[in-house]
N, C-alpha and C. Protein backbone atom coordinates (compact mmCIF):
# COMPACT_ATOMS: atom_id res chain seq x y z
N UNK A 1 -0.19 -18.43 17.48
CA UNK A 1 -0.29 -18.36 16.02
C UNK A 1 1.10 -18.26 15.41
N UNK A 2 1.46 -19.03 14.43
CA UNK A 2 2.92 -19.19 13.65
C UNK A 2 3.07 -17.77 13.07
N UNK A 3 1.93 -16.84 12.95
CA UNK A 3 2.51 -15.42 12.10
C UNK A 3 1.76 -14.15 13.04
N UNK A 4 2.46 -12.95 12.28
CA UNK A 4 2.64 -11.92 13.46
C UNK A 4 2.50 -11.09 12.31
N UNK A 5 2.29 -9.85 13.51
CA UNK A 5 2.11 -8.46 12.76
C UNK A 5 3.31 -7.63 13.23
N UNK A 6 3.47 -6.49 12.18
CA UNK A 6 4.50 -5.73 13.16
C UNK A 6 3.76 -3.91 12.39
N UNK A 7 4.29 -2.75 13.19
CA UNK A 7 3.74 -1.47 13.22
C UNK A 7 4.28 -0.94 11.80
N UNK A 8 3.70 -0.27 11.45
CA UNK A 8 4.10 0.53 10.24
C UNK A 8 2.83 1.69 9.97
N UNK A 9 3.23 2.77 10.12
CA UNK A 9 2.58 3.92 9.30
C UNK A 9 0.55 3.86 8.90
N UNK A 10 1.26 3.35 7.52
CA UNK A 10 -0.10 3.50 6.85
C UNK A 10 -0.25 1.93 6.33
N UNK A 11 -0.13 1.22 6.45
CA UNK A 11 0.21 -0.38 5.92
C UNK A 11 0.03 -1.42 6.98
N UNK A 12 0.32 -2.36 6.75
CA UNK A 12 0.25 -3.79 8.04
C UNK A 12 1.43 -4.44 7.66
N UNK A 13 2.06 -4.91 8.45
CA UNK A 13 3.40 -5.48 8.50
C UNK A 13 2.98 -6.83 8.64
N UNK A 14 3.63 -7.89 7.75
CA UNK A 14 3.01 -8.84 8.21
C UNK A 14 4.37 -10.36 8.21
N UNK A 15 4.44 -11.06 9.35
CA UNK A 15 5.62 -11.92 9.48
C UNK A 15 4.89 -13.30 9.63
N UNK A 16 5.69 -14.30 8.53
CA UNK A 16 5.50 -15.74 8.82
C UNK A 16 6.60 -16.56 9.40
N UNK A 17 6.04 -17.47 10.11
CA UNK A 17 7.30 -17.67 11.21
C UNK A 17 7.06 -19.56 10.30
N UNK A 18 8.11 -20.13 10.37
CA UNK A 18 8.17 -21.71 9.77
C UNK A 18 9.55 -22.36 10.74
N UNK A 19 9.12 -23.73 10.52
CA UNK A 19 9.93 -24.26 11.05
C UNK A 19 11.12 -24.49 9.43
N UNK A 20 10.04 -24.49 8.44
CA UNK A 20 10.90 -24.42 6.98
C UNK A 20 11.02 -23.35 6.42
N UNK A 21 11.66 -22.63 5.36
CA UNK A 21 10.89 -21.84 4.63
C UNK A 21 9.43 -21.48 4.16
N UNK A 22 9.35 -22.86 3.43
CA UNK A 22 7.98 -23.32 2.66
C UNK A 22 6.94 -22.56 3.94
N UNK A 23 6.55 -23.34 5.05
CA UNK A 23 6.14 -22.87 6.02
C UNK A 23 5.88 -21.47 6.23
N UNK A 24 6.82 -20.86 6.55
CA UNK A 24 7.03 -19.55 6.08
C UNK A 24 6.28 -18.98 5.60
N UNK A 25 6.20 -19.32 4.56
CA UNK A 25 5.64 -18.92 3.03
C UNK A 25 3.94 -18.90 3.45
N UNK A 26 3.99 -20.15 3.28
CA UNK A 26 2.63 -20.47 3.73
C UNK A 26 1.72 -19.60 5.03
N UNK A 27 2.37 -19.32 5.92
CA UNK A 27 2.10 -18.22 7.57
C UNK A 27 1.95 -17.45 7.25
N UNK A 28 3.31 -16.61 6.33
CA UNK A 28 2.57 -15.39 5.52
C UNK A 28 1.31 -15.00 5.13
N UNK A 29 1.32 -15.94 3.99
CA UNK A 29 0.33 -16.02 3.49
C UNK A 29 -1.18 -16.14 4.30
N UNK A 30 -1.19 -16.74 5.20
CA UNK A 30 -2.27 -16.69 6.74
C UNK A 30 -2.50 -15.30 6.91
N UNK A 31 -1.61 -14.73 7.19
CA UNK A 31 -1.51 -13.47 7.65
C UNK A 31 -2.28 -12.44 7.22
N UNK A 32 -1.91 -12.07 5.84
CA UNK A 32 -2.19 -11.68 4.62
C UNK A 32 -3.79 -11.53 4.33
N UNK A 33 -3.96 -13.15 4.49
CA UNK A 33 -5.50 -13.13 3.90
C UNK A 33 -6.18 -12.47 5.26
N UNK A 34 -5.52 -12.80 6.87
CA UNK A 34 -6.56 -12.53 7.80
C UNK A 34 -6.35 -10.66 7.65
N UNK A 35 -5.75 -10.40 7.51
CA UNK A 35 -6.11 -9.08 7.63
C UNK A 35 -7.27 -8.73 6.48
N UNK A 36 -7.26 -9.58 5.70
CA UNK A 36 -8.85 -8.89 4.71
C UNK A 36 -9.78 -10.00 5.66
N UNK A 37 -9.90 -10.96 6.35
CA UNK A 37 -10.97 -11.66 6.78
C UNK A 37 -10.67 -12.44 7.98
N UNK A 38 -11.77 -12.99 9.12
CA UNK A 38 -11.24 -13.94 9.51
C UNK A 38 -10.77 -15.16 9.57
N UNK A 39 -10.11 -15.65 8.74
CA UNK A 39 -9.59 -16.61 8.60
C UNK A 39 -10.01 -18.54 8.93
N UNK A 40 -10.15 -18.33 9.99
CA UNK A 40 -11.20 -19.30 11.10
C UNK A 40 -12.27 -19.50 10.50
N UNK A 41 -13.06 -18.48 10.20
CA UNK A 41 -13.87 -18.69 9.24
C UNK A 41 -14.36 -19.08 7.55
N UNK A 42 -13.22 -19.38 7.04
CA UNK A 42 -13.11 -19.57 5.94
C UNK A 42 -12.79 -21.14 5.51
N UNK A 43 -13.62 -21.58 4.93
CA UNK A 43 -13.59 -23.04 5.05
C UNK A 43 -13.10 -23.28 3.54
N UNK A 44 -12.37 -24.84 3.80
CA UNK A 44 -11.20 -25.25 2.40
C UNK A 44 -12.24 -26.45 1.79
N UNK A 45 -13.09 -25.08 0.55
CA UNK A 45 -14.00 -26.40 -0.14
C UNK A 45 -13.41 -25.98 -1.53
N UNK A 46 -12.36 -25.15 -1.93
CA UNK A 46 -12.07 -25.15 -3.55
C UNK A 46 -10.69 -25.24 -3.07
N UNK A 47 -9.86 -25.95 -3.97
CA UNK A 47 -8.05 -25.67 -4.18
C UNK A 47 -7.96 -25.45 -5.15
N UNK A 48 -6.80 -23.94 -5.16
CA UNK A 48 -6.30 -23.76 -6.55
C UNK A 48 -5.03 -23.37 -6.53
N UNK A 49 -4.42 -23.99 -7.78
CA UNK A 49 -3.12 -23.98 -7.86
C UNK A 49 -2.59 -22.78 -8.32
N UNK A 50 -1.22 -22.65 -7.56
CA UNK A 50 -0.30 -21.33 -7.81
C UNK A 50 1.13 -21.31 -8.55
N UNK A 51 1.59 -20.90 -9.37
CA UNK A 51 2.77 -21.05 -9.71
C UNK A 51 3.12 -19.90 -9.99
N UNK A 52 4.96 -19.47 -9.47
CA UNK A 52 5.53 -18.32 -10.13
C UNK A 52 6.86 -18.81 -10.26
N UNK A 53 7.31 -17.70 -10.67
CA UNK A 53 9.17 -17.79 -10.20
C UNK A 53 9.89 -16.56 -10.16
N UNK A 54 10.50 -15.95 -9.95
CA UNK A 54 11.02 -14.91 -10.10
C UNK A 54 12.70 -15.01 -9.56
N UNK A 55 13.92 -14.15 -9.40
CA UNK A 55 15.17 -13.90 -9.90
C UNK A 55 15.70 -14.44 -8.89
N UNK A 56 14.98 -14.22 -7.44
CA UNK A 56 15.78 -14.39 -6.35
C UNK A 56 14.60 -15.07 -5.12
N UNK A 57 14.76 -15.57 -3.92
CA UNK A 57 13.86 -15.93 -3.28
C UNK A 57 13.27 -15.16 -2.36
N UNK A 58 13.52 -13.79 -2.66
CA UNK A 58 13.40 -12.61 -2.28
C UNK A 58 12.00 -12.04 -2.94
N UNK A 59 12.28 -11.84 -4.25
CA UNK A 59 11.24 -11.72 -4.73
C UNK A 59 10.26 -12.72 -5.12
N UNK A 60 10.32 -13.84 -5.29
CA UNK A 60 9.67 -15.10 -4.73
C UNK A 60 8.56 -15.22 -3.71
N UNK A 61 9.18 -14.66 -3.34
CA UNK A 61 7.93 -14.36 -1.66
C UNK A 61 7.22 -13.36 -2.15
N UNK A 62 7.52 -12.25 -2.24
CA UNK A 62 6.32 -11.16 -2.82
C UNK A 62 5.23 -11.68 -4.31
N UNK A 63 6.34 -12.39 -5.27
CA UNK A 63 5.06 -12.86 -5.96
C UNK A 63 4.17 -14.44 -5.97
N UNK A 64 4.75 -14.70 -4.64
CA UNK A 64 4.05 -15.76 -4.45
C UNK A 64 2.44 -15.20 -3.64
N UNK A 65 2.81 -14.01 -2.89
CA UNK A 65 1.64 -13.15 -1.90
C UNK A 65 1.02 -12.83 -2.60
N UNK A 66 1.22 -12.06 -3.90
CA UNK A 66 0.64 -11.50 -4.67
C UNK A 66 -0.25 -12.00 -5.90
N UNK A 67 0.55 -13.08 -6.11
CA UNK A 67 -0.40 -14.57 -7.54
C UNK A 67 -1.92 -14.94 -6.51
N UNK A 68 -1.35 -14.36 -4.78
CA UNK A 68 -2.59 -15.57 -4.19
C UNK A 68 -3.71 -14.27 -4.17
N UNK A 69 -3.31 -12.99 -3.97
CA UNK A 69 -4.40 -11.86 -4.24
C UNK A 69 -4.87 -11.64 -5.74
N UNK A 70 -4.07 -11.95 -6.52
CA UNK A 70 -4.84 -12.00 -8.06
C UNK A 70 -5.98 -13.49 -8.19
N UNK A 71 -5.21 -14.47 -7.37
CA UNK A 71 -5.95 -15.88 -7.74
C UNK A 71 -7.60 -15.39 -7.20
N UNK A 72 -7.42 -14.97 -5.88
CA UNK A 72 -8.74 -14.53 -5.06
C UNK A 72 -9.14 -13.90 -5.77
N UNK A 73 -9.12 -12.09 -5.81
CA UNK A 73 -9.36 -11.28 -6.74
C UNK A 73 -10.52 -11.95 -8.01
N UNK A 74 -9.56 -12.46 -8.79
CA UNK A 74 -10.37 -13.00 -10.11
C UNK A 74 -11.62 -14.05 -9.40
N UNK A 75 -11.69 -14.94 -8.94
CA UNK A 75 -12.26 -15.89 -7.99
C UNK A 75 -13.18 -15.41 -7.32
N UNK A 76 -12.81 -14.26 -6.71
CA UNK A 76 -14.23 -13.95 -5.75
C UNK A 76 -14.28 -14.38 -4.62
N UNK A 77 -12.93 -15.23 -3.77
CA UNK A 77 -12.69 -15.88 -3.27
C UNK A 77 -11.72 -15.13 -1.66
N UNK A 78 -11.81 -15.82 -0.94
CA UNK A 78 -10.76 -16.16 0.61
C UNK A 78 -10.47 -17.58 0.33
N UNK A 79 -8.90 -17.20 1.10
CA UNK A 79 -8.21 -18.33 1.22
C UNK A 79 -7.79 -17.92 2.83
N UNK A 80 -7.80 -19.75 2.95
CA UNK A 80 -7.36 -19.81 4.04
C UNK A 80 -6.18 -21.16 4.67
N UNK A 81 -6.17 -22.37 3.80
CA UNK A 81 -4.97 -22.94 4.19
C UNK A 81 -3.80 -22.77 2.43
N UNK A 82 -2.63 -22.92 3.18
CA UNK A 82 -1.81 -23.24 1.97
C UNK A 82 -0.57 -23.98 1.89
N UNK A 83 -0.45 -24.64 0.64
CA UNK A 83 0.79 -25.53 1.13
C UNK A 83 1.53 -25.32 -0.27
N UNK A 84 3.01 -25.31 -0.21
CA UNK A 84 3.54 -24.95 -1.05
C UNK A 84 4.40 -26.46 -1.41
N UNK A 85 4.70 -26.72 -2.82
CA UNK A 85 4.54 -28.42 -2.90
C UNK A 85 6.30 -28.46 -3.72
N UNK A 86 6.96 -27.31 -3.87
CA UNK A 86 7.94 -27.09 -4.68
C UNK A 86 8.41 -25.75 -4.93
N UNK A 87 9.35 -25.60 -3.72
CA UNK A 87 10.12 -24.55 -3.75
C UNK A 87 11.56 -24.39 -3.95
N UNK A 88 11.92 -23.42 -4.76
CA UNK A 88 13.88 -23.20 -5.31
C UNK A 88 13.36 -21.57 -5.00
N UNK A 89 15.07 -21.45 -5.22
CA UNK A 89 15.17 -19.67 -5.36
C UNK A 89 14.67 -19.15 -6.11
N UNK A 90 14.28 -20.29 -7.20
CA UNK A 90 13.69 -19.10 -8.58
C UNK A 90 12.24 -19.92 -9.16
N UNK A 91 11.64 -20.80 -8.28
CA UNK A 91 10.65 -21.22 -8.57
C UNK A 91 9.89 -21.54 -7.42
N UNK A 92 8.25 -21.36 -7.74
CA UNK A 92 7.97 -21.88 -6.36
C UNK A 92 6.02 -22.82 -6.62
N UNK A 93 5.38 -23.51 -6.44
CA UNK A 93 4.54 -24.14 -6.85
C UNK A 93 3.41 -24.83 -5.57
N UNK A 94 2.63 -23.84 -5.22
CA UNK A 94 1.58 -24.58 -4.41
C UNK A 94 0.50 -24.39 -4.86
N UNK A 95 -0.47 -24.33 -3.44
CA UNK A 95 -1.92 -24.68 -3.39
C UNK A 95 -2.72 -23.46 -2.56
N UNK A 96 -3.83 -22.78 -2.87
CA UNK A 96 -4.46 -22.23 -1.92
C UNK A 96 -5.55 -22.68 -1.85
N UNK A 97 -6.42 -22.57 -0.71
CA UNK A 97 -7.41 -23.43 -0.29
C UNK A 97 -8.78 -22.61 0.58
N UNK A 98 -9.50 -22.04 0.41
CA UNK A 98 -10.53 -21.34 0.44
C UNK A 98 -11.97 -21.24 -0.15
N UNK A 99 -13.16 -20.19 -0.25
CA UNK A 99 -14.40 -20.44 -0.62
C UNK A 99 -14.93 -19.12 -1.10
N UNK A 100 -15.63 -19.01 -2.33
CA UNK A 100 -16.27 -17.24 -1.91
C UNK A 100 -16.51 -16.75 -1.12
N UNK A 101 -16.23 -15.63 -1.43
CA UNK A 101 -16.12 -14.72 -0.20
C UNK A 101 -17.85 -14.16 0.21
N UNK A 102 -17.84 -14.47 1.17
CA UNK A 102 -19.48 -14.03 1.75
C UNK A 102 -19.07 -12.75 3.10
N UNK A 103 -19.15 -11.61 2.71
CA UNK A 103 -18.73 -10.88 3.55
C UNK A 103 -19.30 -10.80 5.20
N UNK A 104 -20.83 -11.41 5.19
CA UNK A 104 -21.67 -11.36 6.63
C UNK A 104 -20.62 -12.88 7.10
N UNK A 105 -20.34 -13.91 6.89
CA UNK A 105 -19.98 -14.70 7.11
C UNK A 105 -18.12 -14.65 7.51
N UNK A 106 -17.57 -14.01 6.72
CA UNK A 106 -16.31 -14.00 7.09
C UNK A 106 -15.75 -12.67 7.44
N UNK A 107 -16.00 -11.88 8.13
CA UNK A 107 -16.40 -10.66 8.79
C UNK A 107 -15.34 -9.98 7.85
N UNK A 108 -15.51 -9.26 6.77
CA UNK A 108 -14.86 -8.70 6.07
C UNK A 108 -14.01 -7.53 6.62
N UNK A 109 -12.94 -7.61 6.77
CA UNK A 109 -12.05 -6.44 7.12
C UNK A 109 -11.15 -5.10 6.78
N UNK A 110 -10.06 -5.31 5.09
CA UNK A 110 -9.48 -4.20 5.03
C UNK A 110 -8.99 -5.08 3.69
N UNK A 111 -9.35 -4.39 2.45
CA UNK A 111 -8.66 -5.13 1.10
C UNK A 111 -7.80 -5.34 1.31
N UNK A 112 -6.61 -5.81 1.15
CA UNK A 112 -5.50 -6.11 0.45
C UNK A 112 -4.77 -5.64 -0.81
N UNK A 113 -3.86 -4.67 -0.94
CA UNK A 113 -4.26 -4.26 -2.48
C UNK A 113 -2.58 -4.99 -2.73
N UNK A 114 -2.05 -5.25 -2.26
CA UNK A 114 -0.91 -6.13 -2.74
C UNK A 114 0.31 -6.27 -1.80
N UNK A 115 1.44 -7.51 -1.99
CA UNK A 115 2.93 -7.43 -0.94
C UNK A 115 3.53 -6.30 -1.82
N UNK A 116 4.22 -5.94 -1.00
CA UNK A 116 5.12 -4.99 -1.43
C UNK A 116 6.68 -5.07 -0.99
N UNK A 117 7.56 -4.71 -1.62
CA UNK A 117 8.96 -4.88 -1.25
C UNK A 117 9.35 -3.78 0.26
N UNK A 118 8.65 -3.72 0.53
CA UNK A 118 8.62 -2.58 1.68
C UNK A 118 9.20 -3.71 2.84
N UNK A 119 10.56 -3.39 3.36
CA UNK A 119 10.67 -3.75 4.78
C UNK A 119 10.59 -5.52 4.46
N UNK A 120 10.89 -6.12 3.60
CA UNK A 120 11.36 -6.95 2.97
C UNK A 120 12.40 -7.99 3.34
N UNK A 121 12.35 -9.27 4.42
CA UNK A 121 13.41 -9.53 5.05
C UNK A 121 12.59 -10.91 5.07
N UNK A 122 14.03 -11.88 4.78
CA UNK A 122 14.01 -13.35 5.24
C UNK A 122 15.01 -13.83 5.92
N UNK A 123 14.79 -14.44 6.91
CA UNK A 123 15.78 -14.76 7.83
C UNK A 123 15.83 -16.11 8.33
N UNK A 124 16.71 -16.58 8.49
CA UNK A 124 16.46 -17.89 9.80
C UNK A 124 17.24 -17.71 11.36
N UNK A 125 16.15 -18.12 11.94
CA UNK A 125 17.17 -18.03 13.20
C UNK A 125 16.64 -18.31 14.14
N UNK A 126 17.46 -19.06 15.13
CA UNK A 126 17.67 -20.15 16.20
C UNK A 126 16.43 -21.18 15.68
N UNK A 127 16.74 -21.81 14.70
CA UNK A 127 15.98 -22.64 13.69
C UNK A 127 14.88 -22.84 13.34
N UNK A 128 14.08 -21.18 13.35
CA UNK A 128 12.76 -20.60 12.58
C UNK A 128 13.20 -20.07 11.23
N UNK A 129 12.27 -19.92 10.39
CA UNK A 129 12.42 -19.20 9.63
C UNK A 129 11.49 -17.95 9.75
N UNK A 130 11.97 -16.87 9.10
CA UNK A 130 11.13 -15.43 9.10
C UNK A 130 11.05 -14.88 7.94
N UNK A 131 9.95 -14.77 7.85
CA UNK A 131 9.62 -14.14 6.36
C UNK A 131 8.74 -12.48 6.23
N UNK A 132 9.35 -11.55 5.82
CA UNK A 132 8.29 -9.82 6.26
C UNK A 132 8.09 -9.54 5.42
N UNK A 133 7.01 -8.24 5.19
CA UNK A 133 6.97 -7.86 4.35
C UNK A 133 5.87 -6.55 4.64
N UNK A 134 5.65 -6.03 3.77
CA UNK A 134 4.38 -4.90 4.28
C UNK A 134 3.34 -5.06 3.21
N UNK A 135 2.30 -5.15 3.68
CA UNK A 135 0.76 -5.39 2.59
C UNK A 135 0.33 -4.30 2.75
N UNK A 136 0.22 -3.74 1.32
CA UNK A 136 -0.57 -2.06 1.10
C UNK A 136 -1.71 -2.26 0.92
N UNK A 137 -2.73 -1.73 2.12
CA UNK A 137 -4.09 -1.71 2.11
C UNK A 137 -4.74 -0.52 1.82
């Protein structure tokens, strides 16, 4: 699997691994949703579009995690693929791709209540990219 977990306290650590950024972004975001569901299970019959921007590509990433828990949220929805179609440091513009959420069906697991700047790191290296962060559940 392109994304990973890592230990923390009271929270879930959660890392997207890309061969791009964008990628990245997107693994995260995998991550994210599987800890509220299984993922596998969530089939791509609605797309909806995401847009933010924020100061740095730092914070970029947190409100890109976070537009996709409000998009769900309001929606009623899991997501499960995503592709991001236009990314800068201070803008960023994709897609999430998911279905209502049927909890017997997508074995419901642990809300999500948002990314957080917690432990907060993007990196590249030996030509991955890494993207962290901690999701407060």
């Amino acid at each position: 699997m392109p994304f990973e977990y890592f230990e923390h306290e009271a929270d879930v650590g959660i890392v997207g691994i890309g061969k791009t950024l964008e990628e990245a972004f997107e693994e995260a975001a995998k991550a994210m949703f599987n800890v509220e569901v299984d993922i596998s299970r969530v089939e791509c019959k609605e797309k909806v579009e995401v847009e933010c921007s924020a100061d740095n590509v730092e914070e970029l990433f947190i409100e890109w995690l976070n537009s996709l828990l409000a998009e769900a949220d309001m929606r009623n929805m899991v997501f499960s693929e995503f592709e991001i179609t236009e990314l800068s440091e201070h803008y960023l513009k994709g897609y999430a791709c998911g279905e209502k959420l049927d909890a017997e069906k997508h074995k419901v697991r642990t809300e999500v209540k948002a990314a957080t700047y917690s432990q907060l790191k993007i990196e590249e290296k030996d030509g991955l990219f890494y993207v962290k962060c901690v999701v407060d559940v």
